[in-house]
Protein backbone atom coordinates (compact mmCIF):
# COMPACT_ATOMS: atom_id res chain seq x y z
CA UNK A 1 -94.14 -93.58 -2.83
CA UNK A 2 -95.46 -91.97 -5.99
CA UNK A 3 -92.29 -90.61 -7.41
CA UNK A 4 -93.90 -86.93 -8.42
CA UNK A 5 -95.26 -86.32 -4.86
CA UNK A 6 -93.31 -85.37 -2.13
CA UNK A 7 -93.18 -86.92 1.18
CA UNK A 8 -95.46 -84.15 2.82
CA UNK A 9 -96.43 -84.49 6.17
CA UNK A 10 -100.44 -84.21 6.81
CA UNK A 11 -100.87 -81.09 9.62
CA UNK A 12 -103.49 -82.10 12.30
CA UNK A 13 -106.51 -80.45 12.35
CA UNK A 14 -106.86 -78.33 15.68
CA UNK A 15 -109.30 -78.83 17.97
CA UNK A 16 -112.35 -76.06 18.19
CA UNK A 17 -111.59 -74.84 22.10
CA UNK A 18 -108.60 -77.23 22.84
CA UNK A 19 -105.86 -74.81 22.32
CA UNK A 20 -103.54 -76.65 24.36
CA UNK A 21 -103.84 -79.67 23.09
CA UNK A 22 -103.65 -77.97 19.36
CA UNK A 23 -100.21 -76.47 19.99
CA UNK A 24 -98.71 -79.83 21.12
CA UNK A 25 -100.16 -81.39 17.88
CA UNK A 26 -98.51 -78.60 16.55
CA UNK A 27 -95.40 -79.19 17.69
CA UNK A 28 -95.21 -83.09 17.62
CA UNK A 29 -96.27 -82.21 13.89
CA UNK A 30 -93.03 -80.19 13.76
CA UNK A 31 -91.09 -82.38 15.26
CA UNK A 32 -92.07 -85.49 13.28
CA UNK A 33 -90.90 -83.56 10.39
CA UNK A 34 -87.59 -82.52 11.42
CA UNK A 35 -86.99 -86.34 12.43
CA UNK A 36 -87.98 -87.43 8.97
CA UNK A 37 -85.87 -85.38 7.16
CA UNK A 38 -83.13 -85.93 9.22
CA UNK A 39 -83.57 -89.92 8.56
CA UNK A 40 -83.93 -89.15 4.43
CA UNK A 41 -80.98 -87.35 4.26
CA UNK A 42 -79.30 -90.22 5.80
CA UNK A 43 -80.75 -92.71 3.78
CA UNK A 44 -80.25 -90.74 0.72
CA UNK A 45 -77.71 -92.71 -1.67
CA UNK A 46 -74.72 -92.01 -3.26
CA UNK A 47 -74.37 -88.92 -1.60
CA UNK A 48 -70.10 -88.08 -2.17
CA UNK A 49 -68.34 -88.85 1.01
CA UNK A 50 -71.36 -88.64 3.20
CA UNK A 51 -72.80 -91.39 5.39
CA UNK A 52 -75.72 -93.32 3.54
CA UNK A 53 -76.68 -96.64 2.78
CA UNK A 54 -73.29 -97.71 1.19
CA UNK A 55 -71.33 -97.01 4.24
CA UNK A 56 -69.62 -94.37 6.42
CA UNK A 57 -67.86 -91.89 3.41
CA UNK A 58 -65.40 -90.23 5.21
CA UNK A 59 -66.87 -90.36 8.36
CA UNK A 60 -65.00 -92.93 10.21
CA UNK A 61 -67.22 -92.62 13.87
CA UNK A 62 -70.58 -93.04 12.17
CA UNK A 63 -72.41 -95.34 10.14
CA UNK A 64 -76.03 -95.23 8.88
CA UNK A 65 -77.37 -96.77 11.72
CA UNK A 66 -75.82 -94.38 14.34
CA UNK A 67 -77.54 -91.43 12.04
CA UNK A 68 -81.18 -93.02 11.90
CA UNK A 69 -80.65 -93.18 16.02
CA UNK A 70 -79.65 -90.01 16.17
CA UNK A 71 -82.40 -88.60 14.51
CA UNK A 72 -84.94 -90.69 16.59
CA UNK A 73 -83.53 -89.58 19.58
CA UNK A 74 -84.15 -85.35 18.79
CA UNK A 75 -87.53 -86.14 17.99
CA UNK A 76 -88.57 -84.87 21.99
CA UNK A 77 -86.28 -81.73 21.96
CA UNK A 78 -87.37 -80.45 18.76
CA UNK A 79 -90.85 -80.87 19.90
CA UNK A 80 -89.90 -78.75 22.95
CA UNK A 81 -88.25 -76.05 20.68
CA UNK A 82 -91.37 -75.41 18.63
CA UNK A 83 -93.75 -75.21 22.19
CA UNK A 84 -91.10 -73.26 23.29
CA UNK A 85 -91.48 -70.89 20.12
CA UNK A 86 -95.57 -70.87 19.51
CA UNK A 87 -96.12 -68.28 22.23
CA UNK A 88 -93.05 -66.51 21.68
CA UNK A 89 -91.23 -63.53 19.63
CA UNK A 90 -88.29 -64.30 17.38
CA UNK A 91 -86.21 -62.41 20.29
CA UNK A 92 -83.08 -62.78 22.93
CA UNK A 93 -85.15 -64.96 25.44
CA UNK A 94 -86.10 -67.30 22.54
CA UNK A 95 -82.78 -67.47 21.03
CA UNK A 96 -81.13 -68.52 24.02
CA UNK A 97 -84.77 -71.01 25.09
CA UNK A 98 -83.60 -72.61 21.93
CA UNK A 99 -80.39 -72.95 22.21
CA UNK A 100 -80.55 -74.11 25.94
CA UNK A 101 -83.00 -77.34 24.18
CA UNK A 102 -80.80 -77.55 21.68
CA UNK A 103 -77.48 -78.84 24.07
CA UNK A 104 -80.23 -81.17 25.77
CA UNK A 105 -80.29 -82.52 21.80
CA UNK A 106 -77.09 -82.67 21.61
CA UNK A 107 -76.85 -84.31 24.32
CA UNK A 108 -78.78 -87.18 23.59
CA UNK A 109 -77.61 -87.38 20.27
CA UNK A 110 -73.93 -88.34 21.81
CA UNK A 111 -76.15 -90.95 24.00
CA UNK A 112 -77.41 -92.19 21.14
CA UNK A 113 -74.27 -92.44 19.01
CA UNK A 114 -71.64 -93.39 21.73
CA UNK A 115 -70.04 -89.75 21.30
CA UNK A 116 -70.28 -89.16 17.52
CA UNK A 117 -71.12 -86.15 16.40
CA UNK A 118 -74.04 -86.79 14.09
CA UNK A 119 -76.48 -83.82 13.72
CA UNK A 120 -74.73 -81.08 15.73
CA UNK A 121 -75.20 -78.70 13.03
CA UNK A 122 -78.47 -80.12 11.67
CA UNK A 123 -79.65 -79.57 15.05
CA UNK A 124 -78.77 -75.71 15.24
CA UNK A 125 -80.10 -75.46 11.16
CA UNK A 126 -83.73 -77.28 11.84
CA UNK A 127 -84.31 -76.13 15.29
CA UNK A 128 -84.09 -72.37 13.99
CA UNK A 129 -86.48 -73.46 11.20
CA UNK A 130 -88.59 -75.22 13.59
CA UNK A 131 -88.74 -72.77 16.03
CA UNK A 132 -89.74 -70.06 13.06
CA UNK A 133 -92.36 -72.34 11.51
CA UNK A 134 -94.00 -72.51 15.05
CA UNK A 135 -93.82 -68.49 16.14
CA UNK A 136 -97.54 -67.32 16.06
CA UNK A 137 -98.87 -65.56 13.19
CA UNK A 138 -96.00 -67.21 10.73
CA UNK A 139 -97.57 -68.14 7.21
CA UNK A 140 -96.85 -71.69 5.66
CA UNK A 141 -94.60 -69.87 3.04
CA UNK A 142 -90.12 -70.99 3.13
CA UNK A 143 -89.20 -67.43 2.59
CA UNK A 144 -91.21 -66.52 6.04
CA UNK A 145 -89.84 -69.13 7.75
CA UNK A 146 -86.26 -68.39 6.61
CA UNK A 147 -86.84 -64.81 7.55
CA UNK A 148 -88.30 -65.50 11.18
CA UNK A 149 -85.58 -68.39 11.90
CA UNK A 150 -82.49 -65.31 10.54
CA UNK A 151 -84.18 -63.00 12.78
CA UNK A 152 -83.58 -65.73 15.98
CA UNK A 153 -80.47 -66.46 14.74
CA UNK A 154 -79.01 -62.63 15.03
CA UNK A 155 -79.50 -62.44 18.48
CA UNK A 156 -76.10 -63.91 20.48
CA UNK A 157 -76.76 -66.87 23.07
CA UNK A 158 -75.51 -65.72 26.41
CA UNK A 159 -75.53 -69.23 27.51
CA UNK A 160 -72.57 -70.36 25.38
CA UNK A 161 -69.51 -71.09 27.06
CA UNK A 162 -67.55 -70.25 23.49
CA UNK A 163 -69.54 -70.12 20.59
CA UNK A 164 -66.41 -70.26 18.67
CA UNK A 165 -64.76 -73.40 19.54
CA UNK A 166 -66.54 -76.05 16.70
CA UNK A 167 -64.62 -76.97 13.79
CA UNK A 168 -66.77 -75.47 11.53
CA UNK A 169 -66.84 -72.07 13.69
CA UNK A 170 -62.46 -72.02 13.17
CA UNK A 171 -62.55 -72.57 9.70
CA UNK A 172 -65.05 -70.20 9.18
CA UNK A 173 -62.37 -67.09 10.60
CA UNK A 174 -59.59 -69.36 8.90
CA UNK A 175 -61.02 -69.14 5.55
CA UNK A 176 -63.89 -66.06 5.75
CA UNK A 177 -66.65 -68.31 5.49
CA UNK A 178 -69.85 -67.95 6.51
CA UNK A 179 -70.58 -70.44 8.54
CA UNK A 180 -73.54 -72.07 9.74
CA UNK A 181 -74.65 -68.74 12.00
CA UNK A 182 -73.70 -66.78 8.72
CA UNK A 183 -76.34 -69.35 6.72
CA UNK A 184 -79.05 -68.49 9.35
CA UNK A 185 -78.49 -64.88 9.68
CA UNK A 186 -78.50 -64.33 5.94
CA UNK A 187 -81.79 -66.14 6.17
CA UNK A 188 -80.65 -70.03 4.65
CA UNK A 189 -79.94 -68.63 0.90
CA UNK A 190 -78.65 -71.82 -0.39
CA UNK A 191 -82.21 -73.64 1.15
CA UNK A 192 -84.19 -70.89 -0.19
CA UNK A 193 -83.04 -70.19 -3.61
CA UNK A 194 -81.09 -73.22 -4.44
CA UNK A 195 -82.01 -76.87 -2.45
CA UNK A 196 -86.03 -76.23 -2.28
CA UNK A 197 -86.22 -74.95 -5.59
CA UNK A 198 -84.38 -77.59 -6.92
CA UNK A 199 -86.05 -80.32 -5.30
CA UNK A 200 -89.37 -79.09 -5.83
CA UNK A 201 -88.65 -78.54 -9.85
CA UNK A 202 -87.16 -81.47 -10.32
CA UNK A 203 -89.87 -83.36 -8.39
CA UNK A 204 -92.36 -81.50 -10.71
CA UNK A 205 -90.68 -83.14 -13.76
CA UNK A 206 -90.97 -86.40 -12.80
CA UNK A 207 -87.65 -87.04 -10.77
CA UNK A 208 -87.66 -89.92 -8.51
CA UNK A 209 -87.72 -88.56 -5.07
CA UNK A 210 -84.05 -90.14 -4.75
CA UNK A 211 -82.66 -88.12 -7.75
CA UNK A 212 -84.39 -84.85 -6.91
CA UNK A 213 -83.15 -85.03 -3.45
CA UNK A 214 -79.24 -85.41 -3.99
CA UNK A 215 -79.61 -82.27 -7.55
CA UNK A 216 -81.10 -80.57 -4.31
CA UNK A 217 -77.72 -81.92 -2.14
CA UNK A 218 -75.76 -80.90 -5.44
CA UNK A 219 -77.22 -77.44 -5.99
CA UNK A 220 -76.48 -76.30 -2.04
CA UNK A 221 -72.41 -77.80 -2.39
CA UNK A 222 -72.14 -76.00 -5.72
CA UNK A 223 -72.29 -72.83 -3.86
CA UNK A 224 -71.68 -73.18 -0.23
CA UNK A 225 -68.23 -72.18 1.25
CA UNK A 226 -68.76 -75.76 3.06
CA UNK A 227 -67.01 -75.37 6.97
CA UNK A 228 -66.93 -79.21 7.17
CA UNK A 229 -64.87 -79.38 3.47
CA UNK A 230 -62.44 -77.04 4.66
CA UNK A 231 -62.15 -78.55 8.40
CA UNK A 232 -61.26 -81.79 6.87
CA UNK A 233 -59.52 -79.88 3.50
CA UNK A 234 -58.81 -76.71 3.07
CA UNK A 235 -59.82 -74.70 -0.43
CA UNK A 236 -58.70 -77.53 -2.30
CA UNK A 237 -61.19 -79.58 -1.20
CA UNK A 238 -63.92 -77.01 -0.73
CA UNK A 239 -63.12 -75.82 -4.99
CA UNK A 240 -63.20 -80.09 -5.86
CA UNK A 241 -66.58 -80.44 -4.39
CA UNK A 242 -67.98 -76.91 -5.92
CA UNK A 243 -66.39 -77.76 -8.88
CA UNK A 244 -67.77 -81.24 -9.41
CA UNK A 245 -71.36 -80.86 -7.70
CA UNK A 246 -71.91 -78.00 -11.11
CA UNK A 247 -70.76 -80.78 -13.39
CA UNK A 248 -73.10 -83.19 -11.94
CA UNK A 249 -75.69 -81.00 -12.65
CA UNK A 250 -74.56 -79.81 -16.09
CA UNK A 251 -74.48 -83.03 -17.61
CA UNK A 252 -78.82 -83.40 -16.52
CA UNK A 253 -78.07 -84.40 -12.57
CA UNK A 254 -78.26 -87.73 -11.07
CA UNK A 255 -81.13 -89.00 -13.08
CA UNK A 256 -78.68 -88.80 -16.19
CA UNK A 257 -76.08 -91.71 -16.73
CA UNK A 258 -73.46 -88.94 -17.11
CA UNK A 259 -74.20 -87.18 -14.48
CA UNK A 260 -74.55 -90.09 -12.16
CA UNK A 261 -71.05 -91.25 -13.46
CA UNK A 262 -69.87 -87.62 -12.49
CA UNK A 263 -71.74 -88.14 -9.00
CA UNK A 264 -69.53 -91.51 -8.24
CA UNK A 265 -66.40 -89.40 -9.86
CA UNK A 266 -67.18 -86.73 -7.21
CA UNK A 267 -67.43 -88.91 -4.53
CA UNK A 268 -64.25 -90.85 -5.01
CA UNK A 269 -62.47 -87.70 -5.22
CA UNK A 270 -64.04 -86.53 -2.42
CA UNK A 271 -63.01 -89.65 -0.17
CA UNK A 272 -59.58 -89.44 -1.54
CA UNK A 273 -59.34 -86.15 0.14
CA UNK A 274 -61.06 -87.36 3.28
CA UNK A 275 -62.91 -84.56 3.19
CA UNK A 276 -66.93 -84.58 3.53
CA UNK A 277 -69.35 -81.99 2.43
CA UNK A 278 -71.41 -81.93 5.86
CA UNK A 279 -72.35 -78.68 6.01
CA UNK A 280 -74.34 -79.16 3.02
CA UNK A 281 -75.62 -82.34 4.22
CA UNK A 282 -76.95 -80.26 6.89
CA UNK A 283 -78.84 -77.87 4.89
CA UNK A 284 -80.21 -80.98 2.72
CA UNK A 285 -81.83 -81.94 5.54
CA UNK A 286 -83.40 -78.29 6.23
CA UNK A 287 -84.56 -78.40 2.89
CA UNK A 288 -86.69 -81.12 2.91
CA UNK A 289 -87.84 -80.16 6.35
CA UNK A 290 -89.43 -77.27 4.34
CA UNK A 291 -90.27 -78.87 1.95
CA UNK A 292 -92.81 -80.87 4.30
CA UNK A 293 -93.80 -77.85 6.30
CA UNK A 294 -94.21 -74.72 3.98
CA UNK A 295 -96.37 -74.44 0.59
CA UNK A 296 -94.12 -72.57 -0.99
């Protein structure tokens, strides 16, 4: 890969008079994407206390492996959520189409990974992005995206049995988080203003596609209130990673021998603490689904 190009994917040409057959292009399109990105964030490496190439970080049920699986196996749903979307309105009925596809993903995610959770959140992050990108009329622009996936997001899903039972959902009221329904309602902020543009600018001065990707993974922990860091814990934990993602990137990011010394100082601390920065993970992986899918 040329290192100052991103991995875009290539949108297929519709067919004059085949609508049909246009939309599922559309939507395999989609869903190719959202696999992809899931399987780079995975790959990326050193991410601090995350699964990746090295091994499992904190994550003692998962390995890289199980992650690449799980990705493969959501590639079907999340085509269903954008053919589910392309005729729709960012309303209750799609909302709750969406999230019925999504516990199918979930689903055969724990298939895939013997009862790990690997993507749940990913899942609920990319297949309101998805399911925005694909809505009728939507521009190729992230901010319209993020707008149409907030404006799913704020309508409630009748069809959960307790949409506050997750982890990340009880530390959220624990702590006054936001959460990852807080992220979508709001519109992804930390995607939007801080992962993309990140990624993107450091891409356009001649980062490796590794570096820019984890300053984009830095950026989003330097500012999220991280569920997953204080799950695993508490403020401590969430303040460490904060803390020590803005020194990464204050000393010139990953690319810098400073900052990549900072990165492995982050990431020991991190594993000390047993504590993983998922949620961020999470929204890595949304941004470089928009990244692929949006122009800018």
């Amino acid at each position: 890969m040329n290192p100052s190009t991103s991995a875009r994917a290539v949108r297929p040409a519709p067919m004059p008079g085949d609508e049909p057959a246009a939309r599922r292009d559309q939507a395999q399109w989609l869903a190719d994407a959202a696999v992809r990105a899931l399987r780079d964030e995975a790959r990326l490496s050193p991410k601090p206390a995350l699964v990746d190439a090295r091994g499992s970080g904190a994550h003692r049920d998962l390995d890289l492996a199980r992650m690449l699986r799980s990705a493969s196996a959501l590639r079907r749903p999340f085509a269903e959520m954008a053919l589910a979307a392309q005729q729709a309105s960012p309303d209750a009925r799609l909302r709750e189409r969406l999230a019925h596809i999504g516990r199918v993903a979930e689903q055969r995610m724990l298939l895939a990974t013997q009862g790990s959770n690997a993507h749940r959140g990913a899942i609920w992050a990319l297949g309101l992005l998805l399911g925005a990108r694909a809505l009728p009329g939507v521009r190729a622009s992230a901010a319209e995206v993020c707008a149409g996936a907030a404006h799913i997001a704020r309508h409630p899903d009748r069809g959960h049995p307790d949409p506050g039972a997750s982890h990340g959902a009880r530390a959220a009221r624990v702590y006054g988080a936001a959460g990852a329904r807080g992220q979508a309602c709001a519109g992804f902020p930390q995607v939007l203003r801080r992962g993309l543009p990140m990624l993107r600018g450091r891409r356009a001065a001649g980062a490796c596609a590794e570096h820019a990707r984890l300053d984009a993974l830095l950026a989003i922990m330097a500012e999220l209130d991280d569920t997953c860091l204080l799950h695993r814990g508490g403020e401590p934990a969430l303040r460490a990673a904060q803390t020590g993602a803005a020194r990464v990137l204050e000393l010139g990011g990953a690319a810098t021998p400073h900052g990549y010394a900072a990165l492995l100082e982050l990431d020991a601390e991190l594993l000390a603490r047993n504590a993983s920065p998922g949620g961020s993970a999470d929204l890595l992986s949304a941004t470089l689904f928009l990244d692929a899918v949006t122009d800018g």
